[in-house]
C-alpha atoms as a PDB file:
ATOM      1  CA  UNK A   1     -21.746  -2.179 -17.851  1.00  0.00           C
ATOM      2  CA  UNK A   2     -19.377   0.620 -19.131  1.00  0.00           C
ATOM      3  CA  UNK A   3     -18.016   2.312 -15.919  1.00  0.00           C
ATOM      4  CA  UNK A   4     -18.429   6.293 -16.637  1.00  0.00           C
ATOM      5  CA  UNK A   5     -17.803   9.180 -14.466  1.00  0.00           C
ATOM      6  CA  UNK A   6     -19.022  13.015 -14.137  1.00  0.00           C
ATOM      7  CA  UNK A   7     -15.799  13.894 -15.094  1.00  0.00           C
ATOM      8  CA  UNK A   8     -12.034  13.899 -14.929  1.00  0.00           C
ATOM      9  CA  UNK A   9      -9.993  10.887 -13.382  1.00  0.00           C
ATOM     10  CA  UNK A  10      -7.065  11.898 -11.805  1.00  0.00           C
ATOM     11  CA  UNK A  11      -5.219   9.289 -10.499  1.00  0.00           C
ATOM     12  CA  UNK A  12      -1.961  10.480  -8.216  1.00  0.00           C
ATOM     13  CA  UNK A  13       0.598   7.498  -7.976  1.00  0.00           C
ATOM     14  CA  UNK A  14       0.637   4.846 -10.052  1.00  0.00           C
ATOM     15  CA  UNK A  15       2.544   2.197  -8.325  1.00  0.00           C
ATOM     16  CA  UNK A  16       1.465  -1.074  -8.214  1.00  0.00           C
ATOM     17  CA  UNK A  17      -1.995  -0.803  -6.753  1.00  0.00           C
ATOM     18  CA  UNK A  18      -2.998   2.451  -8.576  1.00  0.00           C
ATOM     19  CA  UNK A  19      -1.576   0.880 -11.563  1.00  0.00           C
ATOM     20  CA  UNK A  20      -3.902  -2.309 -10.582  1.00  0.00           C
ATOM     21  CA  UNK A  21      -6.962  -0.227 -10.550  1.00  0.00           C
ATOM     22  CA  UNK A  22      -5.970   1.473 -13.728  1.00  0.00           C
ATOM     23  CA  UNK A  23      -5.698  -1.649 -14.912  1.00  0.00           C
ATOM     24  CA  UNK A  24      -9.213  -2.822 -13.863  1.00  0.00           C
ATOM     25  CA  UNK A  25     -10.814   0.983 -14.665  1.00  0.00           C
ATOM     26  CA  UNK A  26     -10.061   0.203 -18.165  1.00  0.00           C
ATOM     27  CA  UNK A  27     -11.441  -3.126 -18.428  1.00  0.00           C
ATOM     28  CA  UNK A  28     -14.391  -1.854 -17.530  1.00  0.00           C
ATOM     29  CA  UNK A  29     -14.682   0.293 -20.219  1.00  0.00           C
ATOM     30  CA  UNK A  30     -13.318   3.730 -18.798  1.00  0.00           C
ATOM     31  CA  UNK A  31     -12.484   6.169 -21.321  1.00  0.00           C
ATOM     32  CA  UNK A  32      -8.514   6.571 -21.098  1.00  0.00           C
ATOM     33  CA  UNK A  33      -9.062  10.061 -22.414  1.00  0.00           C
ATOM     34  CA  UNK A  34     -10.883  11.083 -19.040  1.00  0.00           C
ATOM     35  CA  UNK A  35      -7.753   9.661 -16.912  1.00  0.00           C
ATOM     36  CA  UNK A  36      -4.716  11.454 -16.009  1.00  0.00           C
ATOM     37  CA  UNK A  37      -1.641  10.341 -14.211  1.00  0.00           C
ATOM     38  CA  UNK A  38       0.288  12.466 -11.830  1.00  0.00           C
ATOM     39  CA  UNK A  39       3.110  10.670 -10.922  1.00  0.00           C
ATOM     40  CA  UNK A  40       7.206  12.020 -10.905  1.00  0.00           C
ATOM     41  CA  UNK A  41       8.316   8.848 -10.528  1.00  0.00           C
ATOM     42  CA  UNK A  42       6.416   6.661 -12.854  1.00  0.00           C
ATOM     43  CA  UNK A  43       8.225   3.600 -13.488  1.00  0.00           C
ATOM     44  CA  UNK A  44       9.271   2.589 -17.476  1.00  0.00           C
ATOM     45  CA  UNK A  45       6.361   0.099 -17.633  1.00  0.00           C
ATOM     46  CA  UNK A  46       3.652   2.195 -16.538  1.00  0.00           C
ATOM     47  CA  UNK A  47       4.651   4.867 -18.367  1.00  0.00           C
ATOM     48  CA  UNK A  48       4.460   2.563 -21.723  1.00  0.00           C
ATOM     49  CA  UNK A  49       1.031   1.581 -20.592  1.00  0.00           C
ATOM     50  CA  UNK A  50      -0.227   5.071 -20.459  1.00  0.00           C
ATOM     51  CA  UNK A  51       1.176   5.674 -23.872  1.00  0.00           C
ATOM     52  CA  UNK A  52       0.281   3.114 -25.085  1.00  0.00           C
ATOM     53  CA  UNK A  53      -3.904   3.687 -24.154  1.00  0.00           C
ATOM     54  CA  UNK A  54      -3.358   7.633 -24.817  1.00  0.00           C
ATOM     55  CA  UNK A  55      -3.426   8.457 -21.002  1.00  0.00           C
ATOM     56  CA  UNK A  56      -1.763  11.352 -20.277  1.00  0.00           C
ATOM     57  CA  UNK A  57       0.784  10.968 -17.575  1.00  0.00           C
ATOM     58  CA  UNK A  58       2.658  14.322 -16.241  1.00  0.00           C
ATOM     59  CA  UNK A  59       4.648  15.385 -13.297  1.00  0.00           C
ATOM     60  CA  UNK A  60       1.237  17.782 -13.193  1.00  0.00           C
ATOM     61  CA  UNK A  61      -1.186  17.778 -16.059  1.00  0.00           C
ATOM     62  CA  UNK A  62      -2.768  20.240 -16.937  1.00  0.00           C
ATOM     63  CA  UNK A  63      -7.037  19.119 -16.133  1.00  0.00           C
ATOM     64  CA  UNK A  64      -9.385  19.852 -18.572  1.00  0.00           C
ATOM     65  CA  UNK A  65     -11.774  20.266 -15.915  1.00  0.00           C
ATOM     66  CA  UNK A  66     -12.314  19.735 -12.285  1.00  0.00           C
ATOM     67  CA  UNK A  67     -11.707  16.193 -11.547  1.00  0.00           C
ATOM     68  CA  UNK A  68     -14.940  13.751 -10.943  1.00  0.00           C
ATOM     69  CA  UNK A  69     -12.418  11.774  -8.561  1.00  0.00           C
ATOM     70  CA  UNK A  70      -8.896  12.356  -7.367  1.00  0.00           C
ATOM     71  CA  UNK A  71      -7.682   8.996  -6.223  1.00  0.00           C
ATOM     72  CA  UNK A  72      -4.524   9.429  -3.940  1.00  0.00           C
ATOM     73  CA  UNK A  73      -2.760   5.983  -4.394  1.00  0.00           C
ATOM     74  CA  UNK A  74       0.552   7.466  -3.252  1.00  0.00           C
ATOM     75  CA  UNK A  75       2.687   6.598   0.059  1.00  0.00           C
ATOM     76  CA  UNK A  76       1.342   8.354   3.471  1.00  0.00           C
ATOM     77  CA  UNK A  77       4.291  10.481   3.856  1.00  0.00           C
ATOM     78  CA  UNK A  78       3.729  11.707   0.104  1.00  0.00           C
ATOM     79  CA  UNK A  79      -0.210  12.761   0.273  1.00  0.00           C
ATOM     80  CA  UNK A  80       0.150  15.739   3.125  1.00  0.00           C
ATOM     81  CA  UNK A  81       2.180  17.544   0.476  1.00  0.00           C
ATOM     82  CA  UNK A  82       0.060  16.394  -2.701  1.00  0.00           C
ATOM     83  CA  UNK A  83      -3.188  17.278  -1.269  1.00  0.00           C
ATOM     84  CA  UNK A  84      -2.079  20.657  -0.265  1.00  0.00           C
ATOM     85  CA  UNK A  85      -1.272  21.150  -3.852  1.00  0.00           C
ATOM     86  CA  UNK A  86      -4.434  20.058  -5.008  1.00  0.00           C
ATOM     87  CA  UNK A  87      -7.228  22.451  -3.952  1.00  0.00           C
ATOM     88  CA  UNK A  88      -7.181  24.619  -6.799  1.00  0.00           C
ATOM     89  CA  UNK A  89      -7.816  21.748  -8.959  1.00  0.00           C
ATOM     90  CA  UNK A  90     -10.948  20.441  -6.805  1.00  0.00           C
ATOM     91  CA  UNK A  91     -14.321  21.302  -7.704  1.00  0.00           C
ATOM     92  CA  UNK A  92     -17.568  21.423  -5.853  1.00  0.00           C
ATOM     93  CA  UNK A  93     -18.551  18.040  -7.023  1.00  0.00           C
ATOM     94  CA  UNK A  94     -14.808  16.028  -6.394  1.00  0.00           C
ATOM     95  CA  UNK A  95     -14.360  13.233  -4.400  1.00  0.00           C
ATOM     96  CA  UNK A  96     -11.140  12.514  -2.818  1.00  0.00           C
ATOM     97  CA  UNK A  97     -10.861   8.914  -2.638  1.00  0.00           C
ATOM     98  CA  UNK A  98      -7.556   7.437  -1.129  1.00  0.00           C
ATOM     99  CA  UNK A  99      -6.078   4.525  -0.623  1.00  0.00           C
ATOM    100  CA  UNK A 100      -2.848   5.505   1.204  1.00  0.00           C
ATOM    101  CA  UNK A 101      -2.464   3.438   4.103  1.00  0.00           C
ATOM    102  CA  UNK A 102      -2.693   5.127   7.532  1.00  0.00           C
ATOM    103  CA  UNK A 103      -4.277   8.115   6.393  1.00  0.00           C
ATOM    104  CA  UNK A 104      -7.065   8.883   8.278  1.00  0.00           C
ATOM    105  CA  UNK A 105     -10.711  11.088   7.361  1.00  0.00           C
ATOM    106  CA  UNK A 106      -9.543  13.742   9.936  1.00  0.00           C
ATOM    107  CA  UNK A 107      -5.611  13.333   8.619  1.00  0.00           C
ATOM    108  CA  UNK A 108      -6.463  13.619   5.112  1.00  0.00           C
ATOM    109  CA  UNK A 109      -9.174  16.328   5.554  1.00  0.00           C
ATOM    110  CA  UNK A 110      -6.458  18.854   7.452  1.00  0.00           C
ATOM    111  CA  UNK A 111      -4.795  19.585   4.029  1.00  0.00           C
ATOM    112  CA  UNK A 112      -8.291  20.283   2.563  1.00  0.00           C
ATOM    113  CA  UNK A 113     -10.684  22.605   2.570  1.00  0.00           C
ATOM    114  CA  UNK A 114     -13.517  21.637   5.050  1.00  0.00           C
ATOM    115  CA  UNK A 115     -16.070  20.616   2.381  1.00  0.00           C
ATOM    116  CA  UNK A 116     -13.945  18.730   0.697  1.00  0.00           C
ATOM    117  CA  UNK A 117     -15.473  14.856   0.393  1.00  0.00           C
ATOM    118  CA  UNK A 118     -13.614  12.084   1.387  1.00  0.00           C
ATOM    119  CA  UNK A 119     -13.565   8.275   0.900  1.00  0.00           C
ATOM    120  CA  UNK A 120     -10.816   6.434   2.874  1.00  0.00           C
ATOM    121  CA  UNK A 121     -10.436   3.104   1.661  1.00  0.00           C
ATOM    122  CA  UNK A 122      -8.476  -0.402   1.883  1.00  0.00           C
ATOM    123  CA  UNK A 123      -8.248  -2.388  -1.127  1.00  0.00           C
ATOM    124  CA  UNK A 124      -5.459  -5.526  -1.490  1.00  0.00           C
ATOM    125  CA  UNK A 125      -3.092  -6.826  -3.532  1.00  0.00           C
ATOM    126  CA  UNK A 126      -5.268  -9.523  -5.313  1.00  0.00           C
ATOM    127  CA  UNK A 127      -6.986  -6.275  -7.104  1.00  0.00           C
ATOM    128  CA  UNK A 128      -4.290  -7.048  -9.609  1.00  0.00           C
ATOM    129  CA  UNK A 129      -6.037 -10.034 -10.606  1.00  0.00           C
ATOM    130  CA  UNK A 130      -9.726  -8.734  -9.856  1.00  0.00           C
ATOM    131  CA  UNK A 131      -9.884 -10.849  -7.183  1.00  0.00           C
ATOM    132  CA  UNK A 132      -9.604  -8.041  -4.398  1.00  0.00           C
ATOM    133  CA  UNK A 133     -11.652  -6.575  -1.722  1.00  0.00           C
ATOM    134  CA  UNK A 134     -11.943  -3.020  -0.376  1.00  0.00           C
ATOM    135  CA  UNK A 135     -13.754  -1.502   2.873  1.00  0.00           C
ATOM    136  CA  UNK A 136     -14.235   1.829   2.710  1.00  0.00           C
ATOM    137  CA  UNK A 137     -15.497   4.731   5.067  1.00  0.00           C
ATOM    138  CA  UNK A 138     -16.578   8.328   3.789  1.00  0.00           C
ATOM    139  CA  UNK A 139     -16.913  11.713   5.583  1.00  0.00           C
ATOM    140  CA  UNK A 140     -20.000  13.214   6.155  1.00  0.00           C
ATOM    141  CA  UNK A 141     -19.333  15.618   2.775  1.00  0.00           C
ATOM    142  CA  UNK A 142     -19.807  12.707   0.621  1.00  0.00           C
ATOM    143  CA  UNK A 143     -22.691  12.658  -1.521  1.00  0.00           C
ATOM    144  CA  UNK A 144     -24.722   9.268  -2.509  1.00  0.00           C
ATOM    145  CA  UNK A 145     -23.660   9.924  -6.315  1.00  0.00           C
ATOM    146  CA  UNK A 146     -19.977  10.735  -5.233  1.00  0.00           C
ATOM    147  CA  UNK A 147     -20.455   7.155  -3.365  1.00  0.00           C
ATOM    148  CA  UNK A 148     -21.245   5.405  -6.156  1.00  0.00           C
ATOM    149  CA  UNK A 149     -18.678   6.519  -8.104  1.00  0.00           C
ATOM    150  CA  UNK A 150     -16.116   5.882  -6.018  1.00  0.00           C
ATOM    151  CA  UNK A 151     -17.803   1.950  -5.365  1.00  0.00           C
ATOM    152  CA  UNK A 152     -17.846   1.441  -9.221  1.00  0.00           C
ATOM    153  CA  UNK A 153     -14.304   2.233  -9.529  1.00  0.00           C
ATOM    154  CA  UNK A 154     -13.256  -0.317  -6.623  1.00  0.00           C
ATOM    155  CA  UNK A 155     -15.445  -2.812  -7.853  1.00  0.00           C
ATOM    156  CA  UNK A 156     -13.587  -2.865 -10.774  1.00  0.00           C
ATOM    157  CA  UNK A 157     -10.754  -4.854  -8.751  1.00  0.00           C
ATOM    158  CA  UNK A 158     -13.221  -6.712  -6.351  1.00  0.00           C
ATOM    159  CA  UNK A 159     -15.806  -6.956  -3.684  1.00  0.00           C
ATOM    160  CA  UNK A 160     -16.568  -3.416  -1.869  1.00  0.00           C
ATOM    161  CA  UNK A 161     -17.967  -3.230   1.257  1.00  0.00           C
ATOM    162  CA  UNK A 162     -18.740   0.047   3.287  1.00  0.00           C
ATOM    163  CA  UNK A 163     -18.542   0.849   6.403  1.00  0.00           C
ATOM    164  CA  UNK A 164     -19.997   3.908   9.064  1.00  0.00           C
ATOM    165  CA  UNK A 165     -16.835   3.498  11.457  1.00  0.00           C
ATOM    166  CA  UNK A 166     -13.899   4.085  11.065  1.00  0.00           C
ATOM    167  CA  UNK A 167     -12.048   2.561  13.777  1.00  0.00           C
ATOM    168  CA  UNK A 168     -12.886  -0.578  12.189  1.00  0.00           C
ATOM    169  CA  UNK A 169     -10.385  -0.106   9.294  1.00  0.00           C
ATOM    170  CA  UNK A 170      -7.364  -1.021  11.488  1.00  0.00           C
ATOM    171  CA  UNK A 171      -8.655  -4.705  11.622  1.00  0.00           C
ATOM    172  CA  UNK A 172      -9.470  -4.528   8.544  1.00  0.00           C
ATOM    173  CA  UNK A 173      -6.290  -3.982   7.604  1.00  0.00           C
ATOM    174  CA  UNK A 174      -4.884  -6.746   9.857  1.00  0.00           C
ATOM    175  CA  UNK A 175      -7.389  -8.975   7.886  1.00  0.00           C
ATOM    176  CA  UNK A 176      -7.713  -8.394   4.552  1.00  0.00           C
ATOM    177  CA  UNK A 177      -5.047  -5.623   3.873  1.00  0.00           C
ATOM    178  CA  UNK A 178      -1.851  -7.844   5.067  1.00  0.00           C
ATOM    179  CA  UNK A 179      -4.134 -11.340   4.784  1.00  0.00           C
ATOM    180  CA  UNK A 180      -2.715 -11.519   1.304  1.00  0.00           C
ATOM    181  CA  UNK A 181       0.494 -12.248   2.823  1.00  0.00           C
ATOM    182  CA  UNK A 182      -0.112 -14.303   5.349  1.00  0.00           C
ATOM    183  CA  UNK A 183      -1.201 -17.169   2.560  1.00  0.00           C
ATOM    184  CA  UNK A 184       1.816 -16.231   1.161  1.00  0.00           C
ATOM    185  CA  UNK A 185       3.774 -17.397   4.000  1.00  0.00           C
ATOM    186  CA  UNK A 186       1.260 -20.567   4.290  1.00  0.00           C
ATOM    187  CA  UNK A 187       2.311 -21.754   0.599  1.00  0.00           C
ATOM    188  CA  UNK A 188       5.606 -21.436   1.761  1.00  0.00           C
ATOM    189  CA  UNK A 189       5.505 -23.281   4.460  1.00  0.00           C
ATOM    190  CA  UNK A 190       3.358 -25.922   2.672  1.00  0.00           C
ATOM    191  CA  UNK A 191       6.346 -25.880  -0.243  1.00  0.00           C
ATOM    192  CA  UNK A 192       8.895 -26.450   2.540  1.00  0.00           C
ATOM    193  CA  UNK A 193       7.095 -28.668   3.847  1.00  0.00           C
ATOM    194  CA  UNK A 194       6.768 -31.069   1.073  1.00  0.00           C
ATOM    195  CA  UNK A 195       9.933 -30.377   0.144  1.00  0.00           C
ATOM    196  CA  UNK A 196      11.039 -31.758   3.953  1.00  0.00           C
ATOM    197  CA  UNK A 197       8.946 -34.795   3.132  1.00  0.00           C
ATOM    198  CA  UNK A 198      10.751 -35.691   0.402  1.00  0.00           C
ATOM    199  CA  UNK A 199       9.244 -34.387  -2.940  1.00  0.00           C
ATOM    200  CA  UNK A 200      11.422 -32.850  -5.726  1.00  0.00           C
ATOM    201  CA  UNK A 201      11.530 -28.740  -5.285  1.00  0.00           C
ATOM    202  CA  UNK A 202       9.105 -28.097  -8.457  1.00  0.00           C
ATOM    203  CA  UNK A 203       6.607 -30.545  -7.599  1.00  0.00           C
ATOM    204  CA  UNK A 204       6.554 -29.250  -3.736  1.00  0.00           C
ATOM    205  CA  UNK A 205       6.139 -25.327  -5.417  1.00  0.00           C
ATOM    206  CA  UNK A 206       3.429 -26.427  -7.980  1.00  0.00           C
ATOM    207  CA  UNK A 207       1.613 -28.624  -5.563  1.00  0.00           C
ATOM    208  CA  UNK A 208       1.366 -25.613  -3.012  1.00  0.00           C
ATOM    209  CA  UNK A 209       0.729 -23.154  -5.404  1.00  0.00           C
ATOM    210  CA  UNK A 210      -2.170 -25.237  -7.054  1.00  0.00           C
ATOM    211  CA  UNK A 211      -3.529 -26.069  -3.751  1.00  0.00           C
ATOM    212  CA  UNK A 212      -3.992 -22.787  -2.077  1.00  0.00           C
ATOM    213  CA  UNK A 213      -5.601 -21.409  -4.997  1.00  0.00           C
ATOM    214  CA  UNK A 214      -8.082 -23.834  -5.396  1.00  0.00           C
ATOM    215  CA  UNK A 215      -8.959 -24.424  -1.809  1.00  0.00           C
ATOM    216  CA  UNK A 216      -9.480 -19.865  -1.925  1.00  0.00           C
ATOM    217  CA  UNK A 217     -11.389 -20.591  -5.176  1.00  0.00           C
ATOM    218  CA  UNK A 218     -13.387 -23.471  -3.686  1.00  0.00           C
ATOM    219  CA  UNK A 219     -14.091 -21.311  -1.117  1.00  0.00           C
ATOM    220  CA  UNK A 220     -15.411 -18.135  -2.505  1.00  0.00           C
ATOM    221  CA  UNK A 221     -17.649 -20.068  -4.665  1.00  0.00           C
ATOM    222  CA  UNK A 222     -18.890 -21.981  -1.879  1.00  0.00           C
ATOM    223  CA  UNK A 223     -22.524 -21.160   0.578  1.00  0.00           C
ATOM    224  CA  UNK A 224     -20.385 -23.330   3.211  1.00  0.00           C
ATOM    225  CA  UNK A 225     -18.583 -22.146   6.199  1.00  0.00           C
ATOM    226  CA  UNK A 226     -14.638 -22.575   6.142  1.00  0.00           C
ATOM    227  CA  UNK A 227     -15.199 -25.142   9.035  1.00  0.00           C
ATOM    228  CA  UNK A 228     -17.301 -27.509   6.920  1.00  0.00           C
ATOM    229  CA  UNK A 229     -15.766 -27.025   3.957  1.00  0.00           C
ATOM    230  CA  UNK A 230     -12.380 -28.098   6.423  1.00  0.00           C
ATOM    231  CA  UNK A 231     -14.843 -31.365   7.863  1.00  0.00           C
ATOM    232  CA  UNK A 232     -15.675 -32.013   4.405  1.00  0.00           C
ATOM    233  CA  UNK A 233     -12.107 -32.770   3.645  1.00  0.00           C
ATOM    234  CA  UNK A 234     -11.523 -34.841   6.958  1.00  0.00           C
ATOM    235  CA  UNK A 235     -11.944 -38.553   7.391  1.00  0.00           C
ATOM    236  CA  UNK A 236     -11.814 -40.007  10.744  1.00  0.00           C
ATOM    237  CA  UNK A 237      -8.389 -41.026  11.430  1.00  0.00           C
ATOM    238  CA  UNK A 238      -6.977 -40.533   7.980  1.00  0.00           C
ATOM    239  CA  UNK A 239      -4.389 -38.088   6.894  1.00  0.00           C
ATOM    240  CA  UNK A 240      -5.964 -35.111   7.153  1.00  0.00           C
ATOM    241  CA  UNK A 241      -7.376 -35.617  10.526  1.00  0.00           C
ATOM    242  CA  UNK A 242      -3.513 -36.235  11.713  1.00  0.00           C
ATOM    243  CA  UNK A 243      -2.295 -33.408  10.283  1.00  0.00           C
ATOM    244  CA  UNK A 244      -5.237 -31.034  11.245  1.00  0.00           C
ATOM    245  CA  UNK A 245      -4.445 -33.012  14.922  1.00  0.00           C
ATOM    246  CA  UNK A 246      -0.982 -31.078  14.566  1.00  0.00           C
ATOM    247  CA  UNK A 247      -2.193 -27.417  13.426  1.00  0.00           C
ATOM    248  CA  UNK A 248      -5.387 -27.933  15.707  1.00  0.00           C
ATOM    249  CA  UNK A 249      -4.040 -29.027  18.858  1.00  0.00           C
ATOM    250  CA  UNK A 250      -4.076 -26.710  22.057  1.00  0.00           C
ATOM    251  CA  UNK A 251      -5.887 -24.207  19.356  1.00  0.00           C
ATOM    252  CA  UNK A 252      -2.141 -23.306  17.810  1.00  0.00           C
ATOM    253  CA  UNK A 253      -2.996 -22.185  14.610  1.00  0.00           C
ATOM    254  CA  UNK A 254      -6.153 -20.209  15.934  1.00  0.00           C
ATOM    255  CA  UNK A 255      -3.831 -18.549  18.421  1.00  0.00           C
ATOM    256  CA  UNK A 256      -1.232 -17.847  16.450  1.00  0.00           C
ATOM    257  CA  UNK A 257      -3.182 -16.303  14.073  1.00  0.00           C
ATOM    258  CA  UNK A 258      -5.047 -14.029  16.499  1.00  0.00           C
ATOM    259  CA  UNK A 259      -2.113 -12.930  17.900  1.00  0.00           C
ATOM    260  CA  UNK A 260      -0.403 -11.799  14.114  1.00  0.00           C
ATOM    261  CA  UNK A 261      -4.228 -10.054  13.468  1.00  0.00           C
ATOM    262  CA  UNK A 262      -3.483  -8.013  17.034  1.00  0.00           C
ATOM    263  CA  UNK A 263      -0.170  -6.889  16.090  1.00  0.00           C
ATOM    264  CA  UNK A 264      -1.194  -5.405  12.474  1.00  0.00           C
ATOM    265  CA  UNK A 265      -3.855  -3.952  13.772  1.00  0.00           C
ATOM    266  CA  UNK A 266      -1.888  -2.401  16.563  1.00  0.00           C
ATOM    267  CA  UNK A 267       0.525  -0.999  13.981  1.00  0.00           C
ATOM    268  CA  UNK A 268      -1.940   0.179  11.838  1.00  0.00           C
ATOM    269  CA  UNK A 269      -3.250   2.416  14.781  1.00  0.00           C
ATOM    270  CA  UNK A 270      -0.048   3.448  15.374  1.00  0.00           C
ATOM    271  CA  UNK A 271       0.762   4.524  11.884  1.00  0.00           C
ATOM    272  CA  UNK A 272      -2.987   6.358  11.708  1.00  0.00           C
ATOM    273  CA  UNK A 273      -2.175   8.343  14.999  1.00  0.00           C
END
């Protein structure tokens, strides 16, 4: 399904994850001639990708027309300013949709006028591979078309799931938002660790890396439960039951991991307030 819009794309900040869902918008068969890029400090590369697809990517471009969606994918001390320069480019029918962490509805709506509509939203890195997931929450301005819009062009990148409140997007964030690098740190470990045990440094590294993408890919194409998939793997008394005995005991890992989920999502309250 070609992804279209009522108009105009403008997409403000094109670092790596607005570049990500340029990346995906385009895949999905979004007219590059609809998209602008407003970024003064567009790196080399992204700048050659523009040219090269016949976006137009200014400092500020000039709109042919008010913007469908304005997608603020710039850093949260950036977007006050931006969006304050914005208005006269907003029509009656644009969507703000932003991804700039920490930003809340009532933050970003300040530098707006009041019936401006809204969509904050959390996407992740793995967008860059399609293989993200965003949770978004809208203001009550937001229309059901301006909705689907904005879903179409996160579901580019990923799942998308809504949400009415948003006081549940600082978890999220803990989760899924910095989740990404918490399996980072988990190959890591797991390379380390193999390394420790006494395999050569390349086979530890491809052995890690191959395993914790197939164990996420076995797992998002799976009806199971992580626990049974984690049974499924688990003889009595053999390997992996002595090593889960390890991880498992006195509920470590489950601790430790609640305890890492608490303090994102602490900071992320902190950075929204």
């Amino acid at each position: 399904m070609t992804l279209r819009l009522a108009g105009p794309l403008l997409l403000v900040g094109a670092g790596k994850m607005g570049g990500a869902l340029l990346e995906g918008w385009l895949k999905q068969g979004l007219d590059p001639a609809t998209v602008l890029i407003q970024d003064p400090a567009l790196s080399d590369g992204m700048r050659a990708f523009a040219r090269q697809h016949g976006i137009v990517a200014e400092d500020a471009p000039q709109l042919p027309a008010p913007p469908a969606v304005v997608v603020i994918a710039v850093k949260p001390d950036v977007a006050a300013a931006l969006l304050r320069e914005m208005e006269p480019l907003l029509g009656e029918e644009t969507v703000i949709l932003s991804i700039a962490a920490g930003r809340t509805l009532e933050s970003l709506s300040r530098d707006l006028p009041d019936t401006v509509a809204v969509v904050r939203a959390m996407p992740n890195t793995p967008a860059a591979v399609g293989r993200g997931i965003t949770v978004c929450v809208a203001n009550a301005n937001v229309t059901a078309a301006q909705k689907r819009e904005c879903d179409a062009l996160l579901a580019s990148v990923g799942e998308v799931v809504w949400v009415e409140d948003e006081a549940l997007i600082d978890p999220v964030t803990a989760v899924s938002g910095s989740g990404p690098a918490y399996v980072f740190l988990f190959a890591e470990c797991l390379e380390a660790a193999g390394i420790e045990a006494g395999l050569p440094h390349d086979l530890a590294k491809q052995l890690a890396r191959a395993t914790v993408a197939g164990a996420g890919e076995l797992l998002r194409r799976s009806d199971l439960e992580p626990g049974d998939l984690r049974k499924n793997v688990t003889s009595p008394k053999g390997t992996t039951a002595a090593a889960l005995k390890v991880l498992m005991g006195d509920e470590a890992l489950k601790d430790l991991m609640a305890r890492a989920v608490a303090a994102a999502a602490k900071r992320s309250g902190e950075l929204s307030s």
